[in-house]
Protein backbone atom coordinates (compact mmCIF):
# COMPACT_ATOMS: atom_id res chain seq x y z
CA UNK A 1 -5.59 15.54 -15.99
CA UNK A 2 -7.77 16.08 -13.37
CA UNK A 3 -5.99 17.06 -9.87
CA UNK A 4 -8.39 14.70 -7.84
CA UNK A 5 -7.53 11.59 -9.54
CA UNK A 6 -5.94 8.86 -7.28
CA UNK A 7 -3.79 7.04 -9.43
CA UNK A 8 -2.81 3.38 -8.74
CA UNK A 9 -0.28 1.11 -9.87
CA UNK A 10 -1.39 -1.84 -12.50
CA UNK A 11 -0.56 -5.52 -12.46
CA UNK A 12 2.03 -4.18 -15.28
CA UNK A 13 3.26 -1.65 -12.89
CA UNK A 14 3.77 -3.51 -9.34
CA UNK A 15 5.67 -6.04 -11.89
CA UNK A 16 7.76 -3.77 -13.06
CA UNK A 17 8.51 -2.57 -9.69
CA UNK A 18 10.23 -5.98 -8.92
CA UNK A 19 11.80 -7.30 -12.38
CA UNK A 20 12.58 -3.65 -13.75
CA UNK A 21 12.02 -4.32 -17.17
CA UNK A 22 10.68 -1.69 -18.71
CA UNK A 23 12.10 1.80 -16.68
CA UNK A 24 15.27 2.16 -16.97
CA UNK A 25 15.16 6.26 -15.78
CA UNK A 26 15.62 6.27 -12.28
CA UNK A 27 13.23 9.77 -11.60
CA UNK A 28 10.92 7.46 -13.34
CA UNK A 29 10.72 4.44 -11.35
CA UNK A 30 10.59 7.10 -8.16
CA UNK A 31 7.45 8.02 -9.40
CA UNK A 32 5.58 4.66 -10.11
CA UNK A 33 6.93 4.03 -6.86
CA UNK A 34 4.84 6.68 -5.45
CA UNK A 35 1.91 6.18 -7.12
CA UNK A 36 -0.54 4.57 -4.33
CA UNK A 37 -3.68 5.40 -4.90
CA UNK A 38 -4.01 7.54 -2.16
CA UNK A 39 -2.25 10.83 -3.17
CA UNK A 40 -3.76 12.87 -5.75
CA UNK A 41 -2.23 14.60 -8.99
CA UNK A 42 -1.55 17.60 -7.10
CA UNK A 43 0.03 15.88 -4.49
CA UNK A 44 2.14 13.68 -6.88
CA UNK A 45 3.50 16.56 -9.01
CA UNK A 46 4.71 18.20 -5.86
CA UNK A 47 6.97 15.11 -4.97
CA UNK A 48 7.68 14.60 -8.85
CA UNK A 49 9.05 18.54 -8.71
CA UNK A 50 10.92 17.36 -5.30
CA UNK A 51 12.43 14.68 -7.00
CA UNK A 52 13.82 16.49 -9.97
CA UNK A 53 11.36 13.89 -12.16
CA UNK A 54 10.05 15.00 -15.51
CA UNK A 55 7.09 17.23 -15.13
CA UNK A 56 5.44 14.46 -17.82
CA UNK A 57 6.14 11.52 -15.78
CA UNK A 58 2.82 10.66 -14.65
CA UNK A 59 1.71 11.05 -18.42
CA UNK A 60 4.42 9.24 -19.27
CA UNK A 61 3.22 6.11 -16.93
CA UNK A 62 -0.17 6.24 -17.93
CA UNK A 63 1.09 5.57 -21.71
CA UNK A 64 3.35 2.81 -20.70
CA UNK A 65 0.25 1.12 -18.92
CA UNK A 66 2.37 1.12 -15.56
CA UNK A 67 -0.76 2.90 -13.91
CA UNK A 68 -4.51 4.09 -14.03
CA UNK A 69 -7.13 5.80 -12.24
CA UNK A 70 -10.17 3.67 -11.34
CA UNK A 71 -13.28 3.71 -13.21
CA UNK A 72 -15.18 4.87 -10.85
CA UNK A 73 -14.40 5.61 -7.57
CA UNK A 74 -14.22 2.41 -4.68
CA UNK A 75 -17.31 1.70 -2.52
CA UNK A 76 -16.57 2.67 0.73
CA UNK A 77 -15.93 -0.69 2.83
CA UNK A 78 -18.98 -2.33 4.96
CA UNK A 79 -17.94 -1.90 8.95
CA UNK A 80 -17.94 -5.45 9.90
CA UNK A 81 -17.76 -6.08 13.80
CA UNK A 82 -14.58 -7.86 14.85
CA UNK A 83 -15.16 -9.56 18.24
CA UNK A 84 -12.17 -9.56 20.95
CA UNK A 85 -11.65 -12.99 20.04
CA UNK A 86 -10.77 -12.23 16.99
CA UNK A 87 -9.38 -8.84 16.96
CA UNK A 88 -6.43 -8.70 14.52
CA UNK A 89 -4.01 -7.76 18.05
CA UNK A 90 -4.76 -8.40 20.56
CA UNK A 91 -3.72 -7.20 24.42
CA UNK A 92 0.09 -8.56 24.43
CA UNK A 93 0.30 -6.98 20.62
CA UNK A 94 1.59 -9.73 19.06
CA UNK A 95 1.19 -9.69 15.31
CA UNK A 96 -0.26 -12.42 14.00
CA UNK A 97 1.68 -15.04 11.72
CA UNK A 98 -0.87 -15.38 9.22
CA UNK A 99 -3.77 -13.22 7.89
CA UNK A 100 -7.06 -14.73 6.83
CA UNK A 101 -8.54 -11.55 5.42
CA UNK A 102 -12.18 -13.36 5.61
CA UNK A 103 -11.97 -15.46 8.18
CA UNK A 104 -16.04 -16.33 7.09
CA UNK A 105 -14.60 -18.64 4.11
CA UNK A 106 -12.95 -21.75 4.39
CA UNK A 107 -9.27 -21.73 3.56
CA UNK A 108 -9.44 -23.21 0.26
CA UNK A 109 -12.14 -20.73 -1.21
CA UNK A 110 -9.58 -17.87 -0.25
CA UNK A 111 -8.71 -16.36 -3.40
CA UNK A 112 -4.65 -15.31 -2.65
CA UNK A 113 -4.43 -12.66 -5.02
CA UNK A 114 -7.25 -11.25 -3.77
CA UNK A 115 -6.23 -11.47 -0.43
CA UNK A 116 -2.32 -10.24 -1.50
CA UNK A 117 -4.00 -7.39 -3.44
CA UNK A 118 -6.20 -6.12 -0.69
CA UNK A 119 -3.37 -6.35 1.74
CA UNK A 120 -0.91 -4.58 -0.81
CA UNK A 121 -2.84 -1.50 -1.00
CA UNK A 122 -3.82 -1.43 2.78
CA UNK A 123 -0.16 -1.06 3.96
CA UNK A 124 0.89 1.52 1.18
CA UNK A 125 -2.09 3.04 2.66
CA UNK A 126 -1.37 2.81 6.27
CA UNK A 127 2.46 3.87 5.33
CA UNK A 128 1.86 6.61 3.23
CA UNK A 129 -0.66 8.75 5.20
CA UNK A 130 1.13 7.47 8.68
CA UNK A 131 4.92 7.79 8.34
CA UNK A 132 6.84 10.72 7.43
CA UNK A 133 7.83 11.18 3.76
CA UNK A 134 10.92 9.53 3.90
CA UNK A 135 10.01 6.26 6.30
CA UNK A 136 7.13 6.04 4.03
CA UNK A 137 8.96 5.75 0.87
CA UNK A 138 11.53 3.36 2.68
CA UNK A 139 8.40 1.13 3.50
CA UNK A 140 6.75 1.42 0.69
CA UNK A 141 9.85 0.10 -1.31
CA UNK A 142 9.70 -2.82 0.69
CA UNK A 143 6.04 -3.69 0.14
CA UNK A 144 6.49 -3.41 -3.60
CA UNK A 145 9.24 -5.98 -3.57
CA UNK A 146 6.54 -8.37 -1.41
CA UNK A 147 5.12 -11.18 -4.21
CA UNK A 148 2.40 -13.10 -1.67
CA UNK A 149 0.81 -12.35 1.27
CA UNK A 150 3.17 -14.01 3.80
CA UNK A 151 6.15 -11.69 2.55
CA UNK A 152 3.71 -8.56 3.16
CA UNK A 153 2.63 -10.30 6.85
CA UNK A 154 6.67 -10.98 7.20
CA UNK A 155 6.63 -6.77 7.03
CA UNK A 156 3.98 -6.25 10.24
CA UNK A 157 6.90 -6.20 12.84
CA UNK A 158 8.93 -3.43 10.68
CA UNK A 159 5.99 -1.44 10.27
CA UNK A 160 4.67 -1.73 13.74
CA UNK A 161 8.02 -0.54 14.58
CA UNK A 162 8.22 2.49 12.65
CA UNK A 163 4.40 3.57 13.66
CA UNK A 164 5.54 3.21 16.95
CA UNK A 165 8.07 5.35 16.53
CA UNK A 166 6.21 7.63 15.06
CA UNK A 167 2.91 7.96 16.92
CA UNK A 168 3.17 6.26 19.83
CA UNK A 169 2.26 2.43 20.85
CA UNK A 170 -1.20 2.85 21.70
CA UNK A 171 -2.26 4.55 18.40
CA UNK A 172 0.14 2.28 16.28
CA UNK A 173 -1.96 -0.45 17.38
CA UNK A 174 -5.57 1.14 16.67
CA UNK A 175 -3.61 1.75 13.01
CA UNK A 176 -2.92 -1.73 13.05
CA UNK A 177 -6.02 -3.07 13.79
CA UNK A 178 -7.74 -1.19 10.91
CA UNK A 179 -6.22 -3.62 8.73
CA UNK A 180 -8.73 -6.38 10.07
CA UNK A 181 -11.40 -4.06 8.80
């Protein structure tokens, strides 16, 4: 197992995270519920050791199908301009009720799980690497319980909040705005 692999969670996995069908060891679900795709092995089997999990947990996973490391690693994301009209906050910092991820297509050729997906891993992303262990996990538990895209939108407020908190206003929003990107 390589120590640079970013594992991520598979349809079978972010199911199991909200019907809890298959895991039934607690140290075990902890982990899947860390796997992101943002920390690495090594950075896994420290929490896994902090967590009193099986040292085998993440080979465990990978058997059950829960999760998987991509095929080959994710082209980097075109920059795409985002005019102030349509910045994702704007100057009051209200978050928005909806989120057309492409605003470019017409509403019917969105493709929602698509759009859920992409969203999904964006705030475990912003969580994980912003917010302190613990908030992060708190979050994160909350995003995995999220089945469309409104429930994750429903958590912008919460997580504005806790970025706040944590860095400040003025570079919770720059955090936030990424997500347009």
């Amino acid at each position: 197992m390589s120590p640079d692999i970013l594992y991520f969670k598979t349809e079978l996995g972010q199911r199991e995270i909200a019907k809890q069908n298959l895991l039934h060891s607690r140290p075990l679900r902890n982990v899947l519920l860390m796997v992101d795709g943002k920390r690495d092995v090594i950075a896994l089997q420290a929490l896994i050791g902090s967590i009193s999990a099986p040292q085998d947990a993440l080979q465990q996973l990978l058997a059950l199908g829960l999760i998987a490391a991509p095929a080959a690693p994710p082209p980097p994301p075109a920059p795409t301009p985002v005019e102030a009209s349509d910045s994702f906050l704007h100057d009051d910092d209200e978050l928005p009720s909806e989120l057309n991820l492409d605003t470019r297509t017409a509403p019917e050729h969105t493709d929602v799980t698509a759009d859920f997906s992409r969203l999904y891993q964006q705030l475990n992303g912003l969580v994980s690497a912003n917010l302190g262990m613990i908030k992060a996990y708190s979050m994160q538990l909350k995003i995995e319980q999220c089945q469309t895209p409104d429930q994750l939108i429903a958590l912008l407020p919460e997580i504005k909040a806790a970025l706040v908190a944590k860095h400040g206003e003025v570079k919770a929003v720059a955090l936030l705005r990424q997500l347009r990107q």
